[in-house]
Structure formats: C-alpha cells, structure tokens
N, C-alpha and C. Protein backbone atom coordinates (compact mmCIF):
# COMPACT_ATOMS: atom_id res chain seq x y z
N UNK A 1 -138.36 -93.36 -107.80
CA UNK A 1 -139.76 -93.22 -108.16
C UNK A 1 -140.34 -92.05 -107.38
N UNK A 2 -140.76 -91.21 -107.94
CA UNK A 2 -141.56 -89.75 -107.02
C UNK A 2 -143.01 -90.19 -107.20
N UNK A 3 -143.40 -91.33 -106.91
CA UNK A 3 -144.94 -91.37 -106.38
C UNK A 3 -145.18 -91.28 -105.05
N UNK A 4 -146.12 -90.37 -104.74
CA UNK A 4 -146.22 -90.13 -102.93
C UNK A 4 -147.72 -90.44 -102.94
N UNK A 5 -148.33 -90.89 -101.38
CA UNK A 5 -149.49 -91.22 -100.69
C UNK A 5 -149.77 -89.69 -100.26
N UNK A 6 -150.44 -89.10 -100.43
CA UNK A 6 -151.07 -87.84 -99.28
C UNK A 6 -152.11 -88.18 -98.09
N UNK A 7 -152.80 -88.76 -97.96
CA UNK A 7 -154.30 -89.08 -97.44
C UNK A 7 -153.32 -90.10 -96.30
N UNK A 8 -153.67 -89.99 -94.80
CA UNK A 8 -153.32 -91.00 -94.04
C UNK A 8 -154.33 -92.02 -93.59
N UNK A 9 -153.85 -93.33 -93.69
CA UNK A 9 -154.86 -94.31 -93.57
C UNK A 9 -155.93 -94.56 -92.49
N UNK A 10 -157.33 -94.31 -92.52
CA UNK A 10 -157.82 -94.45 -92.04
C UNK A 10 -159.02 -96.01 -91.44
N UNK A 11 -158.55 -96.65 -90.64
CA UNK A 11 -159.04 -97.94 -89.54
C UNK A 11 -160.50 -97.88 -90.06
N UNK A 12 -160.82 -98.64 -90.65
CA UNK A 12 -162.56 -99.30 -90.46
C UNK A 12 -162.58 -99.56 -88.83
N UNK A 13 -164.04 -99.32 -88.65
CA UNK A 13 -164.55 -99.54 -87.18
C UNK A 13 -164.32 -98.66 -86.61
N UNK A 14 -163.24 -97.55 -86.20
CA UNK A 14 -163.29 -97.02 -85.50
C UNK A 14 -164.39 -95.74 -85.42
N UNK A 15 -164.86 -95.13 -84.35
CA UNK A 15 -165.70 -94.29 -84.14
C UNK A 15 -165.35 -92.92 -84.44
N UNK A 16 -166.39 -92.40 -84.68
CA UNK A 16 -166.00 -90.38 -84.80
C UNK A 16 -166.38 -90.18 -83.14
N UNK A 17 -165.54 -88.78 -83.09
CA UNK A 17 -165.98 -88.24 -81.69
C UNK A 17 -167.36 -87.81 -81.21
N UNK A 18 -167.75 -88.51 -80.00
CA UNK A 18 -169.01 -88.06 -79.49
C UNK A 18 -169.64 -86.78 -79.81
N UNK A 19 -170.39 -86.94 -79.64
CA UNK A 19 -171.01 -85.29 -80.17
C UNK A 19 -171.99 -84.63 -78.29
N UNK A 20 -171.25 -83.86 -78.13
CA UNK A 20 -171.45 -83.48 -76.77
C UNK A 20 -172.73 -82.04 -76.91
N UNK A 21 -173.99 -82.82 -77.08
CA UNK A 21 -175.01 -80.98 -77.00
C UNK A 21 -176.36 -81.80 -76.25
N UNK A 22 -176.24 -80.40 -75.30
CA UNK A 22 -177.38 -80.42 -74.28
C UNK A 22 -178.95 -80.58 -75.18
N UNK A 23 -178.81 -80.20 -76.37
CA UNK A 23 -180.43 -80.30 -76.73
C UNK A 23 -180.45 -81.74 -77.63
N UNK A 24 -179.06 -82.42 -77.56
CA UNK A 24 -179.48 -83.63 -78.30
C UNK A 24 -180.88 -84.54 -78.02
N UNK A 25 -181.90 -84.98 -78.76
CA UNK A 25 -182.94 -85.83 -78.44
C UNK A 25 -182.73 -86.97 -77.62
N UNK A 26 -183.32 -87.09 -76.68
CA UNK A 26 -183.26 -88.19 -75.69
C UNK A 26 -182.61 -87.13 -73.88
N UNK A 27 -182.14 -86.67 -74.41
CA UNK A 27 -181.87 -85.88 -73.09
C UNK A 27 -182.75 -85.19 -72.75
N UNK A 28 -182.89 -84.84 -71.17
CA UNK A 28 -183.78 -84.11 -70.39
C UNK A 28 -183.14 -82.50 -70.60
N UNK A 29 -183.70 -81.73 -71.05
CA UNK A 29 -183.30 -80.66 -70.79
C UNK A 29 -182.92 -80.12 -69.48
N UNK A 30 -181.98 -78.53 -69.88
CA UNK A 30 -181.95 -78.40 -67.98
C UNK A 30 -183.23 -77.65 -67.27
N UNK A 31 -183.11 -77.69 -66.06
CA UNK A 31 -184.80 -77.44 -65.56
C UNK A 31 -184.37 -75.97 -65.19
N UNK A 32 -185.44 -74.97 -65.59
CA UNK A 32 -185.32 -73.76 -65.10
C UNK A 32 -186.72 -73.04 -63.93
N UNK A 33 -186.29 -72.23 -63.57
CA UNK A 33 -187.12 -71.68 -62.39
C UNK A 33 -188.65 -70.58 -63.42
N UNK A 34 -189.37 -70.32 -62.77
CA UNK A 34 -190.47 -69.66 -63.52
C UNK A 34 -189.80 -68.64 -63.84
N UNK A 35 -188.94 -68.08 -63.04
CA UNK A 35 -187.95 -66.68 -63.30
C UNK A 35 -187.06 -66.90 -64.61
N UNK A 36 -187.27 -67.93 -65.22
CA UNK A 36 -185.94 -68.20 -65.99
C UNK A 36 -184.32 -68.48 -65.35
N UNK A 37 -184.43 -68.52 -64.38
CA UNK A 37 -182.84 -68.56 -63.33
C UNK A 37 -183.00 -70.00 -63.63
N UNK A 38 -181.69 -70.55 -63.07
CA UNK A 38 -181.88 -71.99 -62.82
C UNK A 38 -181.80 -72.22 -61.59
N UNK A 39 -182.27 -73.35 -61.06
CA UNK A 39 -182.76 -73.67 -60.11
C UNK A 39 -181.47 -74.05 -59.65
N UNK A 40 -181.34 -73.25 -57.91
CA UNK A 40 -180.14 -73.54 -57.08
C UNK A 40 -180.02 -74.95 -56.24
N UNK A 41 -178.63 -75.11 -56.73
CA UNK A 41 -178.22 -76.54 -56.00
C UNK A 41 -177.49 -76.17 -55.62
N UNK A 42 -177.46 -77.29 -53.78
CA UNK A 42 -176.55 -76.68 -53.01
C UNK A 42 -174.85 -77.50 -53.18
N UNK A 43 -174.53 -76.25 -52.92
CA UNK A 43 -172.95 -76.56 -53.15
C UNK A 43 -172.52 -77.12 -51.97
N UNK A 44 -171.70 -78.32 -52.00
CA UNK A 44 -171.28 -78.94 -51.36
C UNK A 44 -169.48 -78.47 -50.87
N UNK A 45 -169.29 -77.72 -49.69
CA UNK A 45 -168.02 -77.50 -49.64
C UNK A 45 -166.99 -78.95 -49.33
N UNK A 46 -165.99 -78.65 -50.05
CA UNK A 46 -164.62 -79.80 -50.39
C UNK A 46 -163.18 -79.31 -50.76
N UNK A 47 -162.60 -80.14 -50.93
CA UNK A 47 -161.47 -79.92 -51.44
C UNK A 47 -161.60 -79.33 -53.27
N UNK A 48 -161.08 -78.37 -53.63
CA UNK A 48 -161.12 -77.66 -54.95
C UNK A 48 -160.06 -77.85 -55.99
N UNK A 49 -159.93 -78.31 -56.29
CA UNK A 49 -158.70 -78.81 -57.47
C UNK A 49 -158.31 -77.75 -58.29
N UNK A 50 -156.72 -77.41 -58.48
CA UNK A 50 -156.12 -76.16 -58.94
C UNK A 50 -156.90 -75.96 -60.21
N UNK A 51 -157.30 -74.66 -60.60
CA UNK A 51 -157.25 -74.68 -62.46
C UNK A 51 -155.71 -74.94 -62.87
N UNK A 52 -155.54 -75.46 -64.15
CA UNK A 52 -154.89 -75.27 -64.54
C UNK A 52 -154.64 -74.34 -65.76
N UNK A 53 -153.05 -73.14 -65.74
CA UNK A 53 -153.38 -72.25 -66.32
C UNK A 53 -153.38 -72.03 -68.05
N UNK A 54 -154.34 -71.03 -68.60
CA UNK A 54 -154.84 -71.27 -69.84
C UNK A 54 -154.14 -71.67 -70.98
N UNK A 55 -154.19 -72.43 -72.01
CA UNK A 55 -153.03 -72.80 -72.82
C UNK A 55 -153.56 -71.35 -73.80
N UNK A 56 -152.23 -70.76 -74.29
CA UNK A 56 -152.26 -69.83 -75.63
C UNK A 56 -152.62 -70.17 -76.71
N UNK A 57 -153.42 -69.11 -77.32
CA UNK A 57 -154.07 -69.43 -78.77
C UNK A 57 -153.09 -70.04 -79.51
N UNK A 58 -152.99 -70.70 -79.97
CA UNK A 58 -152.00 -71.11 -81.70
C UNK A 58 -152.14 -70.05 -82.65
N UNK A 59 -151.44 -69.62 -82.73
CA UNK A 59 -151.50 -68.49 -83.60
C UNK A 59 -149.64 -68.80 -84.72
N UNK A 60 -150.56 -69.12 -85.81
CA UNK A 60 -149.34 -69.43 -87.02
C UNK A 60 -150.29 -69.34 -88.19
N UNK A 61 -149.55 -69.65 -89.27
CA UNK A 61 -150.18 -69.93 -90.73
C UNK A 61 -151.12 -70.89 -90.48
N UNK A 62 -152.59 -70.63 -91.25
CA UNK A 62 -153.47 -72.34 -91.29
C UNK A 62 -152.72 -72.65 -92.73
N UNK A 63 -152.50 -74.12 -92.28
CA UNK A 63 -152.23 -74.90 -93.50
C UNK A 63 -153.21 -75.04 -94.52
N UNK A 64 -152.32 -74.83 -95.66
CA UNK A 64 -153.15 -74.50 -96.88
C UNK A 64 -153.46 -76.21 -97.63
N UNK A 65 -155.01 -76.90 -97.82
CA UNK A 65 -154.83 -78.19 -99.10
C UNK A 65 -153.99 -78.09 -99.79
N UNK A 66 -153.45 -79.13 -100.00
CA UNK A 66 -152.53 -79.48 -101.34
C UNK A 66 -153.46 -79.53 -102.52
N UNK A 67 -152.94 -78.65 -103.71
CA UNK A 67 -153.91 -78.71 -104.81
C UNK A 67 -154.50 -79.95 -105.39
N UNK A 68 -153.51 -81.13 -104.75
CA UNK A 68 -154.36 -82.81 -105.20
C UNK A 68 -155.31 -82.73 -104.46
N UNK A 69 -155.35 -82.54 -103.27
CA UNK A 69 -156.68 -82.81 -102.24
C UNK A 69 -157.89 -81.66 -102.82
N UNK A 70 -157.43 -80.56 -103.21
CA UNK A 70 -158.53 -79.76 -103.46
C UNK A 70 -159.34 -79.65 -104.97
N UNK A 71 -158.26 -80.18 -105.69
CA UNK A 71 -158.84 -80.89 -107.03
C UNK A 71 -159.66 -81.82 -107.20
N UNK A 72 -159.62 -83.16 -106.45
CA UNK A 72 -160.01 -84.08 -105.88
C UNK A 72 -161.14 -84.07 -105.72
N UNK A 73 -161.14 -83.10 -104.54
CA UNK A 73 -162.89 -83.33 -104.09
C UNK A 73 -163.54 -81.99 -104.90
N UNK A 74 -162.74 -81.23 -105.29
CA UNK A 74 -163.66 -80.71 -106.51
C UNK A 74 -164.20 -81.16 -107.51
N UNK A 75 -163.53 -81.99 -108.63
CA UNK A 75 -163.82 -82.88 -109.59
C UNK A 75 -164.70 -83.63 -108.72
N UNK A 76 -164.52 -84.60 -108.06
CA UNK A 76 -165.80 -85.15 -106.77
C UNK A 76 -166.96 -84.68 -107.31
N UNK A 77 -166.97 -83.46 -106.33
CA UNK A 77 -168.17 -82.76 -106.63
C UNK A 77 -168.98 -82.38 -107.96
N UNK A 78 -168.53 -82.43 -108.69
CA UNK A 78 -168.65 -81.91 -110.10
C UNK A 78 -169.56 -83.61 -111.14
N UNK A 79 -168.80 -84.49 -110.71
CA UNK A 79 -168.56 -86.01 -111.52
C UNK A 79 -170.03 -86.45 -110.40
N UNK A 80 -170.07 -85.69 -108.97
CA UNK A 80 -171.40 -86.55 -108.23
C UNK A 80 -172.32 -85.95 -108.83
N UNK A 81 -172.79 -84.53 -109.08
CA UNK A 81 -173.44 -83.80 -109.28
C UNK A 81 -173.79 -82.58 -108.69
N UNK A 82 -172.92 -82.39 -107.41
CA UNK A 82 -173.11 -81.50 -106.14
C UNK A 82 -172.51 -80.23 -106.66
N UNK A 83 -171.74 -79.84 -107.67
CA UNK A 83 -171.48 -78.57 -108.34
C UNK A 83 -172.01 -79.18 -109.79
N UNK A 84 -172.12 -77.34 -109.89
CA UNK A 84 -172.42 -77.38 -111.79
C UNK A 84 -170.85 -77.83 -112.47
N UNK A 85 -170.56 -77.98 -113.66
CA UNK A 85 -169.82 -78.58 -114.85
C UNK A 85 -169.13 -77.19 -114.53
N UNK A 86 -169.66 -75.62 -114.98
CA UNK A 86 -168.97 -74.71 -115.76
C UNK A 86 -168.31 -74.14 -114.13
N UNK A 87 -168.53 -74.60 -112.89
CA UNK A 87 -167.65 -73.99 -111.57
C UNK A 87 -166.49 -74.57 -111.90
N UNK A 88 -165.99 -75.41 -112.86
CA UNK A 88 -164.28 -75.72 -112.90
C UNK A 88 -163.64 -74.93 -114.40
N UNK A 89 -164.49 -73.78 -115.09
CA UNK A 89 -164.12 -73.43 -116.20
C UNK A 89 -162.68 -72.51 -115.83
N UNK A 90 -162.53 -72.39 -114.81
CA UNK A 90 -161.10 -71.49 -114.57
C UNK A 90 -160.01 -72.10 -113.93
N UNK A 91 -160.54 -73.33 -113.71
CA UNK A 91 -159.78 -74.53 -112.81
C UNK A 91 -158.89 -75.39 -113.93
N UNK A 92 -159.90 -75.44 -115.14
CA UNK A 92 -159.27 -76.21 -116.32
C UNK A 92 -158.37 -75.61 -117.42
N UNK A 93 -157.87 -76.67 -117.87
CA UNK A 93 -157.02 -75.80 -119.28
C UNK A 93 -156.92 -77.01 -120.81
N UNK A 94 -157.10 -76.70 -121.73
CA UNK A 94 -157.10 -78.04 -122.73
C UNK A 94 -158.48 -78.22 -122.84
N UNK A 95 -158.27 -79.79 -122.85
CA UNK A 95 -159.84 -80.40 -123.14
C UNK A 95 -160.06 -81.22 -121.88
N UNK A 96 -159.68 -80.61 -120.72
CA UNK A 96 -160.01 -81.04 -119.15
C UNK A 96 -161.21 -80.65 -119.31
N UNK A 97 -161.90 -79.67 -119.54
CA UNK A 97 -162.85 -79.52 -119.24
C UNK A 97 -164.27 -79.84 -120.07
N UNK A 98 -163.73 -80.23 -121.71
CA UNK A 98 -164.89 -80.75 -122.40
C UNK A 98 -164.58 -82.65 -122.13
N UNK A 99 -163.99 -82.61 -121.47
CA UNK A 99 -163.73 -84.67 -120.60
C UNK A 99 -164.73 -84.51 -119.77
N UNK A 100 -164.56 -83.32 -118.75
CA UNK A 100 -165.29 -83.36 -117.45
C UNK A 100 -167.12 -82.97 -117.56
N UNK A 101 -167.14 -82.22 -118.57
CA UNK A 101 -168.74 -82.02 -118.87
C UNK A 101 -168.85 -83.70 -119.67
N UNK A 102 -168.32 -84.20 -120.46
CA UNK A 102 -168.50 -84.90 -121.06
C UNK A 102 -168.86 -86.59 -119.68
N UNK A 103 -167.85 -86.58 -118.97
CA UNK A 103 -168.12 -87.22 -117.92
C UNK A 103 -169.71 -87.17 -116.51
N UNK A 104 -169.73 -85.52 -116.55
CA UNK A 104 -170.30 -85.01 -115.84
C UNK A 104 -172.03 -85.75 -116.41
N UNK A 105 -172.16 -85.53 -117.87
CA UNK A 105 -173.15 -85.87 -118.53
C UNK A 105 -173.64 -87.25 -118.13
N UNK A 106 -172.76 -88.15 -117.96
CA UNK A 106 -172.99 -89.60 -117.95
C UNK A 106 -173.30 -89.63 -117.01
N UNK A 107 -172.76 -88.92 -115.48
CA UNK A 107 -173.24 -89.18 -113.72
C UNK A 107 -172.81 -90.56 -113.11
N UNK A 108 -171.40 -90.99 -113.57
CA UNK A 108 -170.57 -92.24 -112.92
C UNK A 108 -170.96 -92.36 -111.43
N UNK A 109 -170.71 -90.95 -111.01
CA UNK A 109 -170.65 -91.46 -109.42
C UNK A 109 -172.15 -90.82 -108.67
N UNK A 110 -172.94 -90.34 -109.75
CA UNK A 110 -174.66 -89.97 -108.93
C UNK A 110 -174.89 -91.30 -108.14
N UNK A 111 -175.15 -91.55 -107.14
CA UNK A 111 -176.30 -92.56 -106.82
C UNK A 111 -177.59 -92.51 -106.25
N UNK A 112 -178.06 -93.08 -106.88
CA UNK A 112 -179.55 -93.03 -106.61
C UNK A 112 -180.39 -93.55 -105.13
N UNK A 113 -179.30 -94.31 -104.50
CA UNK A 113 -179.66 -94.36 -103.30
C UNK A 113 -179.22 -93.62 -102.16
N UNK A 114 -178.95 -92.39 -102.52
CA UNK A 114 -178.36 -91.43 -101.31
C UNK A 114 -176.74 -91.46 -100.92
N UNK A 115 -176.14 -92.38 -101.37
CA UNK A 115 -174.88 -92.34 -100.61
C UNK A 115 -173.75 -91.67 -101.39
N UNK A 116 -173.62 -90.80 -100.67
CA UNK A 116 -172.14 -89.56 -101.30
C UNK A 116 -171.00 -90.54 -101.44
N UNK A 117 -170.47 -90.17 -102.60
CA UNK A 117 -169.42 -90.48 -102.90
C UNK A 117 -168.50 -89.40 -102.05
N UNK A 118 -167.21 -90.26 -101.78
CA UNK A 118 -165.98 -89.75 -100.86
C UNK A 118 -164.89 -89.84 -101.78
N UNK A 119 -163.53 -88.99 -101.26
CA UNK A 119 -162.25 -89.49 -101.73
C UNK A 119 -162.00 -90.38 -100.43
N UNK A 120 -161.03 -91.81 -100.88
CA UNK A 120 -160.58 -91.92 -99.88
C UNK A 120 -159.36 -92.50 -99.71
N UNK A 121 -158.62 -92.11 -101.02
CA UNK A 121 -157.09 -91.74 -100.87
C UNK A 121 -156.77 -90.88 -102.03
N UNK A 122 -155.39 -90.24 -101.70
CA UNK A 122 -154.69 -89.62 -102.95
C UNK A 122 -153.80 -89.99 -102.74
N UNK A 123 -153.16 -90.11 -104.24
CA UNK A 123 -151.71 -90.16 -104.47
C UNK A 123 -150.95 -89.60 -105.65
N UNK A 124 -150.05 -89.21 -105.52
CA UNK A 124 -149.95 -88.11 -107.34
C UNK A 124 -147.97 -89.10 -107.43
N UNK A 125 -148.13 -88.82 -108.55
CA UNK A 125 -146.47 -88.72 -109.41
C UNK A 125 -146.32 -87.64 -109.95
N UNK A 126 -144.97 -87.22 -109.81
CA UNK A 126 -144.54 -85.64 -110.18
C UNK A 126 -143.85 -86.35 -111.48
N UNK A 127 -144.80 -85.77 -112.87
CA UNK A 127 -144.66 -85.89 -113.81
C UNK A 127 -143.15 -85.02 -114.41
N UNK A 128 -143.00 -84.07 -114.44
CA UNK A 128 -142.15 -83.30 -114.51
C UNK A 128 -142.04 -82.30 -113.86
N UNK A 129 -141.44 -80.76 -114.16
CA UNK A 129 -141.68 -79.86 -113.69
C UNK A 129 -142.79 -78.83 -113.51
N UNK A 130 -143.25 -78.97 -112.37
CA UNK A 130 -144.59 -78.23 -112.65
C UNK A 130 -145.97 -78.71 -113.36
N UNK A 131 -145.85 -80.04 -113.43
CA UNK A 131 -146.82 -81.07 -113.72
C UNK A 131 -146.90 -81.99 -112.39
N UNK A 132 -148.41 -82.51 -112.13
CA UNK A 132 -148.69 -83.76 -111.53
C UNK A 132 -149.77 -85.00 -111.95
N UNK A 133 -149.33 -85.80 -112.04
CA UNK A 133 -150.51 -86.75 -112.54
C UNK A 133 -151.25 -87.51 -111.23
N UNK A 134 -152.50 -87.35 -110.41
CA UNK A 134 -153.05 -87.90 -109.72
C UNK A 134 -154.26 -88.97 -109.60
N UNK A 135 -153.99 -89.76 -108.57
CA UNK A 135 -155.15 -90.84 -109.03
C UNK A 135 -155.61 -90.74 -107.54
N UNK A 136 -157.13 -91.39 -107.44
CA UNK A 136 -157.66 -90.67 -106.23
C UNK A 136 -158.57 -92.46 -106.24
N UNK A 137 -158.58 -92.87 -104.99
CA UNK A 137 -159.80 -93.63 -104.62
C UNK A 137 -160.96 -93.54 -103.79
N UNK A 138 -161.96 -93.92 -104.64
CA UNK A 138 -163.71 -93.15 -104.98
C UNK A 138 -164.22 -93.73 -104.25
N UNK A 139 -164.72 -94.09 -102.81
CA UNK A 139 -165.50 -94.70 -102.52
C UNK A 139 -167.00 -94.29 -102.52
N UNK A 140 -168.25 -95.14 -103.15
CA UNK A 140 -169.12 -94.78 -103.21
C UNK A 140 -170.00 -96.01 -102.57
N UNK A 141 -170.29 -95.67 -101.49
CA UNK A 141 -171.47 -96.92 -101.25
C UNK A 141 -170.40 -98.50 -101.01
N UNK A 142 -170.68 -99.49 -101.75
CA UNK A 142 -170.13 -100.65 -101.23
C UNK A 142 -168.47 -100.55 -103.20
N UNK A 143 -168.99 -99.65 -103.74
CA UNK A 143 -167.99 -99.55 -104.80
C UNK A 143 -167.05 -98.94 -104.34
N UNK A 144 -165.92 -98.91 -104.73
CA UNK A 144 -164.32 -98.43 -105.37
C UNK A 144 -164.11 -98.29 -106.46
N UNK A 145 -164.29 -96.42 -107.15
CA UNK A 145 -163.76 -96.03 -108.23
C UNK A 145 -162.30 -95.94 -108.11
N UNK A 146 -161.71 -95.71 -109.57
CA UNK A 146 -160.40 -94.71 -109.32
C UNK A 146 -160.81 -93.52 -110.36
N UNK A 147 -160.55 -92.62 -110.17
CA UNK A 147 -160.37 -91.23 -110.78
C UNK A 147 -158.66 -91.09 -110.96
N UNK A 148 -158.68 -90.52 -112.35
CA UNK A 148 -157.43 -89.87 -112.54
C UNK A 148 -157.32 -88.76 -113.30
N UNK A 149 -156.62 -87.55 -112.69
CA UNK A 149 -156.27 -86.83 -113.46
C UNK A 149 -154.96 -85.82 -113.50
N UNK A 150 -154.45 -84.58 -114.37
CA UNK A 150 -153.27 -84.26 -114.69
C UNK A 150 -153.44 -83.01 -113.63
N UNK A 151 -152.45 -82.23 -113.32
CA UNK A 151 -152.48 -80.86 -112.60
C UNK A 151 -151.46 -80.32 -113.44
N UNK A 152 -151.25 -79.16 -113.67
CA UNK A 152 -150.01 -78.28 -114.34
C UNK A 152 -150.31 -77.12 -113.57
N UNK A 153 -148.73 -76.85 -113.22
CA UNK A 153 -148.69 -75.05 -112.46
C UNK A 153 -148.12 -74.25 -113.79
N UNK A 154 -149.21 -73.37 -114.18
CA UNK A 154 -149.29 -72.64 -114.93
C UNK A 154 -148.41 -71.09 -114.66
N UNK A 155 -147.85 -70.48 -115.98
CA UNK A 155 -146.76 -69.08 -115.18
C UNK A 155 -147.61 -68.27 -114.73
N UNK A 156 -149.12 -68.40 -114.17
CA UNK A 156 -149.31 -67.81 -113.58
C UNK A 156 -149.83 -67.90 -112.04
N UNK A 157 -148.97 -69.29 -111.74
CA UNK A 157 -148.78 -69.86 -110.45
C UNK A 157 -150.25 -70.31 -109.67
N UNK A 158 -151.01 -70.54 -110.87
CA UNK A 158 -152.06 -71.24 -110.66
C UNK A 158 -152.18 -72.82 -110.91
N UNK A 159 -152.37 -73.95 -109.97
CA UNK A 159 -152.55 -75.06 -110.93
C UNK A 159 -153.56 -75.03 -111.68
N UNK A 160 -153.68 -76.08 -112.67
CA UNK A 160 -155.20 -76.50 -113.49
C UNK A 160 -155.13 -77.73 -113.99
N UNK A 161 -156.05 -78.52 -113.78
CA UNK A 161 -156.62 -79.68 -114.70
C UNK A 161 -156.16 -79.43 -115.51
N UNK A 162 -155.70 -80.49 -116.50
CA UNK A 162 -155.28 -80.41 -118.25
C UNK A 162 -156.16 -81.86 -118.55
N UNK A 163 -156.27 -82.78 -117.74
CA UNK A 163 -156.84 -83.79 -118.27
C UNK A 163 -157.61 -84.89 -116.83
N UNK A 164 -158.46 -85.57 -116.90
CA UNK A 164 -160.03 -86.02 -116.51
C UNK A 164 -160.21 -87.65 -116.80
N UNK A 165 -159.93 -88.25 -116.41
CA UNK A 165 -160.35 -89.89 -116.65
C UNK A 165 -160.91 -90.56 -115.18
N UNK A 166 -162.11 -91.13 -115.73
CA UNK A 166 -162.49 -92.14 -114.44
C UNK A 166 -162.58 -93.31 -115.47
N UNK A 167 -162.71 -94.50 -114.27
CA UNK A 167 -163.18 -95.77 -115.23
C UNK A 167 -164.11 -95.75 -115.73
N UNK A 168 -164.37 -97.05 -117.11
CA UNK A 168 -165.11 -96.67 -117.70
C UNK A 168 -164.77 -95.77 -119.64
N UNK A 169 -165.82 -95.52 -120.12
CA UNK A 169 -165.71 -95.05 -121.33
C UNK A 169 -164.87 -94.08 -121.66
N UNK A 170 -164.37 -93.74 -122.05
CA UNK A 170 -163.32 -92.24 -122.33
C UNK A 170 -164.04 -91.68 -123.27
N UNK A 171 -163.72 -90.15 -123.74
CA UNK A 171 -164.40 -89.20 -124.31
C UNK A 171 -163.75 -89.50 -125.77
N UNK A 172 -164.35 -89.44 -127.17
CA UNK A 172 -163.52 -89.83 -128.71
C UNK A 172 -162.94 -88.67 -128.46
N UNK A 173 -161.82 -88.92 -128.94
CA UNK A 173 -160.64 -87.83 -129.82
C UNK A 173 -160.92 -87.53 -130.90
N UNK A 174 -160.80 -86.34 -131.46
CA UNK A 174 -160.65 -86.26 -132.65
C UNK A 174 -159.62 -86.27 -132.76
N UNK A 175 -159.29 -86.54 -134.69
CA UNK A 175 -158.13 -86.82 -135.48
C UNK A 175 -157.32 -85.73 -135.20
N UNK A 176 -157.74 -84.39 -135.61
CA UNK A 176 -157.32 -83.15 -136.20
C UNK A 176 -156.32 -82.21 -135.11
N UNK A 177 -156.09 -83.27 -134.08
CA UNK A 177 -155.23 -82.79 -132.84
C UNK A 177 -154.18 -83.21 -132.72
C-alpha cells in the first residue's frame, strides 16, 4: 500500500514557546537616565563563566514544502475565503478549478465566529506515476472536515490540482464528458 502520513502528530495541551519581549504589556519597562543612557548598576566582581564558542551558521539547502502541504493550505485558503478563487487558475488543470470556485461559492469552511480553519493532517496515495491523490484533516473550531483532492506532475514539472472534493454536496457533471 503507498499511502503515507506527512504532518507529525501533534499532543493537545501542550504549550507554544514563551514569547520573550521587553515591551510585552504588564512589564515594567527598562528605566533610562534623562540622558537617555541607562542607568548604571554596580557590577558586582565574581567568578565569570567561560563563553562558550560560537556555533556556525547552518548553511545548506532550506527545505522545500511538499506540494501536498502547499496545496493544502492553499486550497485552505481559497475554500476559507482568505484568497480569491482565480489565485489557483495556474495551480489547476481540468475542472479543478470550476469544483473549487464552485465550492468556494458555498464557503464550507467561512466561519462566522472568527475561528480559522487549519490543516491538521496530510496524507496522500501515490496514485500512479506522477499522480497523487490527497486527503487533508480540516480542523475548524470544535469541527473536523476532510478535504480531498488529486495532484498530477505535469511535463512541465509543475504539479496541479486536477480535482477538489470536500464533504458535503459535489459539483453536477455534465453528460457530454
């Protein structure tokens, strides 16, 4: 089976990192002299603890998104309302993109009480060659969507949407296809 997880699981409860700034509200600012200097405190001579010496820049390739992750929260964006419909007209190919206006129209994942919709997993199956079919979970507020859709690497080594489904209604087909 070539279905893979991308997204690593992330713990309810746990905290984001402190946010460390001197002008955060509730703090005293630092006190300065009428001169603008700051006001001297006396140094206490002691024992001085070595620096230790500087670690080297990282300097390599930045890792590039995987086109599921960047599809993802593009369509995201597009299905919340936070991009226009026609920013994926070069992203799409087929009728990905009259699904996604067509979706876009309805506003599945707008909410009206402020809370952004997230991805908060991916996972794709490698359909064939140069195809992927991905399904993504939507958290919005106290809901869980799923989103799904197709990727194809095109010969011109671009992926693109070919196809757009969230839960919910699907777009009519016509016959004549």
């Amino acid at each position: 089976m070539n279905k893979v997880m991308t997204r690593t699981k992330r713990h309810p409860g746990t905290r984001p990192p402190v946010r460390h700034d001197p002008r955060r509200p509730g703090r005293t600012p630092a006190r300065t002299t009428p001169g603008g200097g700051r006001l001297a405190t006396p140094q206490r001579p002691g024992p001085t603890a070595p620096t230790p010496p500087p670690t080297p820049p990282l300097t390599g390739p930045v890792p590039q998104p995987r086109p599921t992750d960047r599809f993802a929260d593009l369509l995201l964006a597009v299905l919340s309302g936070g991009r226009p419909v026609h920013s994926m007209l070069r992203h799409t190919a087929g009728r990905a993109y009259d699904e996604l206006a067509w979706l876009a129209e309805r506003g599945p994942l707008r909410s009206p009480h402020g809370t952004r919709p997230v991805v908060r997993d991916i996972g794709y199956y490698v359909a064939g060659q140069g195809a992927l079919e991905v399904f993504a979970r939507i958290g919005a507020g106290e809901r869980i969507l799923a989103m799904a859709f197709r990727l194809e690497h095109g010969p011109d080594h671009r992926w693109r949407c070919t196809a757009v489904e969230l839960g919910g209604p699907r777009l009519p087909h016509p016959d004549d296809d």
